[in-house]
Protein backbone atom coordinates (compact mmCIF):
# COMPACT_ATOMS: atom_id res chain seq x y z
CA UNK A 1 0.00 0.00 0.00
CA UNK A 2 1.30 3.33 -0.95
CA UNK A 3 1.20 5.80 1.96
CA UNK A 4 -0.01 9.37 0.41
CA UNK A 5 -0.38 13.10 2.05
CA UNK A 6 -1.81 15.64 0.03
CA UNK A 7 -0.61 19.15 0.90
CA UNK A 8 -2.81 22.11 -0.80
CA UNK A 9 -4.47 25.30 1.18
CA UNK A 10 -7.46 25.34 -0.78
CA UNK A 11 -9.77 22.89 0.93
CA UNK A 12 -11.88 21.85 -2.08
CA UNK A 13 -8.43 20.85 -4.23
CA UNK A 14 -7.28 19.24 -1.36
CA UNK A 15 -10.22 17.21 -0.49
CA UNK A 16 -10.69 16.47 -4.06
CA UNK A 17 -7.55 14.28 -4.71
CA UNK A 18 -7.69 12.11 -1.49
CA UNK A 19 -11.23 11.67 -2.51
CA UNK A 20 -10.13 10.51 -5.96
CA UNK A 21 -7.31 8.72 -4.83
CA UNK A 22 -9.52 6.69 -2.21
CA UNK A 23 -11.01 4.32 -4.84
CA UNK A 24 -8.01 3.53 -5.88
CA UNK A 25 -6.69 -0.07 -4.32
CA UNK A 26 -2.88 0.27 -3.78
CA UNK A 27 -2.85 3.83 -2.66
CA UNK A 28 -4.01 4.95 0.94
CA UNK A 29 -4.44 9.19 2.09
CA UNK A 30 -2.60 8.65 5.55
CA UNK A 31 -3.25 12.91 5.62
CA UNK A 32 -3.51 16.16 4.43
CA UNK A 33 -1.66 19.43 5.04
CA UNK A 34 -2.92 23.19 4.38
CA UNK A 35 0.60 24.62 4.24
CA UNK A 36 4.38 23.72 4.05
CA UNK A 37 4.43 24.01 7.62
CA UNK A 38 1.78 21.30 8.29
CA UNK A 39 3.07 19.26 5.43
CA UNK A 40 6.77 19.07 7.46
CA UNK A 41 5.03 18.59 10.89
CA UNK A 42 3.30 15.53 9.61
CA UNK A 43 6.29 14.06 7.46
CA UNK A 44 8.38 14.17 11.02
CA UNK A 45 5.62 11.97 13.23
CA UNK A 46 4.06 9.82 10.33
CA UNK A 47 5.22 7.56 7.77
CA UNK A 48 4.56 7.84 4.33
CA UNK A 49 5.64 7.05 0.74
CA UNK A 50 4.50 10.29 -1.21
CA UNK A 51 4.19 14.34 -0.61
CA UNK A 52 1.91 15.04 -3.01
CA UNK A 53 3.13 19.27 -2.82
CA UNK A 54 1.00 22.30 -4.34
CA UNK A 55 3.38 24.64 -5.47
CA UNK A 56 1.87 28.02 -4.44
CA UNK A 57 0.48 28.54 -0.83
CA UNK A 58 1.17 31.18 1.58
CA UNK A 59 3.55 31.00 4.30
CA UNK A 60 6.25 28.91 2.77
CA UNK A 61 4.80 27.25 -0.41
CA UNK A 62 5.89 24.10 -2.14
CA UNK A 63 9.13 24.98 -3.01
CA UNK A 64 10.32 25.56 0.58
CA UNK A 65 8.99 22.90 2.39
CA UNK A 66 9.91 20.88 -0.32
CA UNK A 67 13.55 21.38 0.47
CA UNK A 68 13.31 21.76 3.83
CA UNK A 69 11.41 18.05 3.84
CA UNK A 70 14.16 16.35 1.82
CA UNK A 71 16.91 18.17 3.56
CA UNK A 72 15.81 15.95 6.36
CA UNK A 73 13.86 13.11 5.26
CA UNK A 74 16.22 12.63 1.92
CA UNK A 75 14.00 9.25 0.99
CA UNK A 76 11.26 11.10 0.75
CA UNK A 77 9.39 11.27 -2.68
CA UNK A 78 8.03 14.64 -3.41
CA UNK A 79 5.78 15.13 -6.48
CA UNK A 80 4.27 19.06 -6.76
CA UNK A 81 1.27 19.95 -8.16
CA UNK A 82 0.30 23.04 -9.54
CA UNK A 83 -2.02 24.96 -12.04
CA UNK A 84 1.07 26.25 -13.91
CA UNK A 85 2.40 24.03 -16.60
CA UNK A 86 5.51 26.99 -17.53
CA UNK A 87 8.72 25.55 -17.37
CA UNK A 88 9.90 27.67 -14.41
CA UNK A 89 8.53 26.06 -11.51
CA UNK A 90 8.80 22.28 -12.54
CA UNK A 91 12.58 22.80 -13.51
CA UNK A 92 13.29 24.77 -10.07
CA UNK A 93 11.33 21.88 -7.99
CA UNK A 94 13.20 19.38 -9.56
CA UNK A 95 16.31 20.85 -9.08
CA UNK A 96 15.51 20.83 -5.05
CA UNK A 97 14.73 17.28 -5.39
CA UNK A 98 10.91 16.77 -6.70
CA UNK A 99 10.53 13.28 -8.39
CA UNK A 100 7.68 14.08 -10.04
CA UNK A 101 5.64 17.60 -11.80
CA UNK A 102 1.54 17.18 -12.23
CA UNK A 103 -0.91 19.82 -13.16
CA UNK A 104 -3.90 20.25 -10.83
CA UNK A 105 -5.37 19.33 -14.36
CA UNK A 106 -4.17 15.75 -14.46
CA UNK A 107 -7.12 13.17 -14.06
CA UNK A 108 -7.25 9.73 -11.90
CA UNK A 109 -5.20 8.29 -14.05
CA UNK A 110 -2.17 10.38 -14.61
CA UNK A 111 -2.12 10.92 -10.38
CA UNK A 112 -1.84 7.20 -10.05
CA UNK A 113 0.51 6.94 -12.62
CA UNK A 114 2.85 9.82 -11.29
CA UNK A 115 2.77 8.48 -7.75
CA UNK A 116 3.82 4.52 -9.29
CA UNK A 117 6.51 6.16 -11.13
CA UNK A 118 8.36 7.37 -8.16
CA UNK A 119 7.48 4.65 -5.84
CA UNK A 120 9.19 3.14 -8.64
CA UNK A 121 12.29 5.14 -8.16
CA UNK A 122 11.16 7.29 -11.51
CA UNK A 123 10.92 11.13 -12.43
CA UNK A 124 7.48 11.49 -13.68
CA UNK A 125 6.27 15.21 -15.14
CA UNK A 126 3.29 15.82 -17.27
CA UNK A 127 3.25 15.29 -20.86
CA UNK A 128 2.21 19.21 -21.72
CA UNK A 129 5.26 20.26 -19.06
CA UNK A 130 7.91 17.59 -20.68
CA UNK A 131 7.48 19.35 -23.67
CA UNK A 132 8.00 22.95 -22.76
CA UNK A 133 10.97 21.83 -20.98
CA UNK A 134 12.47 20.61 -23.66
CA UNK A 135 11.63 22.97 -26.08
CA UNK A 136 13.41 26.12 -22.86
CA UNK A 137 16.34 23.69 -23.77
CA UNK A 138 16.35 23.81 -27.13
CA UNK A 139 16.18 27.28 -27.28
CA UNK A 140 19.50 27.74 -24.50
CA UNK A 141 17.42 29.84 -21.65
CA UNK A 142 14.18 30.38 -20.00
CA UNK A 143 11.62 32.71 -21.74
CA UNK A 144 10.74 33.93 -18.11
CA UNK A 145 12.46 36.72 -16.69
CA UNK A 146 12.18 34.57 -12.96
CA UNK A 147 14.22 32.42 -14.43
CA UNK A 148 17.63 34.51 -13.65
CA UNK A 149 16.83 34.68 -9.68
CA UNK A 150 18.26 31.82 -7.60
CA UNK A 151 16.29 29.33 -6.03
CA UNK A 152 16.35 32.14 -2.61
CA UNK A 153 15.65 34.71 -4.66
CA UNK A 154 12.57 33.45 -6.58
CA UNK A 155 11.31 32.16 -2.60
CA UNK A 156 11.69 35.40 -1.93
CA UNK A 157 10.18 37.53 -4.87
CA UNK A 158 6.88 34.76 -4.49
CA UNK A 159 6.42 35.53 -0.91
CA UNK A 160 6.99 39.26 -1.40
CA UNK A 161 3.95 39.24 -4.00
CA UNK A 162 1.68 36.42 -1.52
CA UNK A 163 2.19 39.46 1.38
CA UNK A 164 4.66 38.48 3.37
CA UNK A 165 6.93 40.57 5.37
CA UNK A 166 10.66 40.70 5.74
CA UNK A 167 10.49 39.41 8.75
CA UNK A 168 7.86 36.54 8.10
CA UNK A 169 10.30 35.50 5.17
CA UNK A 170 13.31 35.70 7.11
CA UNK A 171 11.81 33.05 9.54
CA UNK A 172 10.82 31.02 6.94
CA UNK A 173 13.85 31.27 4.92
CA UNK A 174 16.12 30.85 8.31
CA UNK A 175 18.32 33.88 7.36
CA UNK A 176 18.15 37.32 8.92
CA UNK A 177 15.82 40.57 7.41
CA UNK A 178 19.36 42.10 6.50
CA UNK A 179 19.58 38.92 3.95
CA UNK A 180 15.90 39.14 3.03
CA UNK A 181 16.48 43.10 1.62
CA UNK A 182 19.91 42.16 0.27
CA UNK A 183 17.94 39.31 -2.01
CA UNK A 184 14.88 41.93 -2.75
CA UNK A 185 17.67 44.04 -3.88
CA UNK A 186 18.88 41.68 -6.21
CA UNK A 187 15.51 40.94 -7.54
CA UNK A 188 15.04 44.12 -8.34
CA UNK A 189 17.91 44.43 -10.58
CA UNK A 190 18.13 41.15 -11.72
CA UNK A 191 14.35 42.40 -12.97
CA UNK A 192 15.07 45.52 -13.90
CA UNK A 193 12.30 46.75 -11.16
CA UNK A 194 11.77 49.18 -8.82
CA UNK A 195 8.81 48.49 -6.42
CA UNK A 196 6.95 45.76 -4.79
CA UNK A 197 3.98 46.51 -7.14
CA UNK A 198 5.83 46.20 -10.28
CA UNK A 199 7.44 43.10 -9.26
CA UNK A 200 3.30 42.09 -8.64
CA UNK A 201 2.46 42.61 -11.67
CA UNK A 202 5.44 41.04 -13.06
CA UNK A 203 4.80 38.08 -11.18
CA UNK A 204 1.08 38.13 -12.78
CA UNK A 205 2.52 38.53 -16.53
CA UNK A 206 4.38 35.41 -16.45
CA UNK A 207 2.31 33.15 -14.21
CA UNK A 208 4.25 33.31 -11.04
CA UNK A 209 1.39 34.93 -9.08
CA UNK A 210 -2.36 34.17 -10.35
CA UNK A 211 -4.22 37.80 -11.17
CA UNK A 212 -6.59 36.81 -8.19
CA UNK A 213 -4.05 36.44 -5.79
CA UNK A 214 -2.94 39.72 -6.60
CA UNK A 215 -6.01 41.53 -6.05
């Protein structure tokens, strides 16, 4: 039996895959999580097989607690979900040790067949995602401008645009506020921005922040 928690903060997603994935015979929902922070509280007093991760929630979001769960559970197998099927987020989740990249799209099927692979010891990402990351490599670069911040930087331009403040992202992020403005500085130029609200609506343009997040 494959042991499954489903981390999302909007109850209805949430509910809806461990409802889906309950009629299926080899998988079991040992829990859900509405944050990062839940989702690494649970991993440390339960066992389980598979994190399935959304990508964008407040506090600390996927990407975060993603690292921060493999940095101390490295056996783990993380597979994010998200809405966005850009090549930005799957390559930077993989790169902090994701085995697997689904759309919030993906039906009964492709779940099951995601969470097999890596029990498996397999990277599985979506079909429509596969394909725009190899066509960024084709073309040498990422079309999104996010794509020149490090992996700290882009933690820190999402939470600037979800609300959070320098010192709520210095918790989160374990460094001090003094490191939090010295990355927002360096967003700023890598972006060629000067304000919180333009890197907003920069986040918006290229599917980093959804346009009702922002409002």
């Amino acid at each position: 039996m494959i042991k499954v928690l489903v981390v999302d903060d909007h109850d209805l997603v949430r509910m809806g895959i461990s409802r889906m994935l309950g009629d299926v015979a080899d998988i079991e929902v040992v829990g859900e999580a509405k944050s990062g922070e839940e989702a690494i509280a649970f991993v440390r007093e339960s066992e389980l097989d598979v994190i399935l991760m959304d990508v964008r929630m407040p506090g600390m979001g996927g990407m975060e607690a993603t690292r921060k769960v493999l940095s101390r559970f490295p056996d783990a197998r993380v597979i994010a979900v998200s809405a966005l099927d850009d090549e930005l987020f799957p390559t930077r989740l993989i790169e902090a040790g994701a085995k697997g990249y689904v759309t919030k799209g993906a039906d009964l099927e492709e779940m099951v067949r995601a969470i097999r692979a890596v029990m498996a010891g397999d990277t599985y990402i979506s079909s429509s995602i596969a394909g725009k990351l190899v066509w960024n490599k084709t073309r040498g670069g990422n079309s999104s401008p996010f794509g020149e911040l490090s992996e700290r930087e882009l933690q820190t331009a999402v939470m600037i645009v979800n609300g959070s403040k320098v010192s709520e992202i210095a918790e989160t992020l374990s460094v001090s506020p003094k490191t939090v403005n010295t990355y927002r500085y360096r967003i700023f130029d890598k972006l060629h921005i000067h304000s919180d609200v333009e890197l907003t609506l920069l986040a918006v343009k290229h599917n980093v922040l959804d346009p009702e997040e922002a409002l």
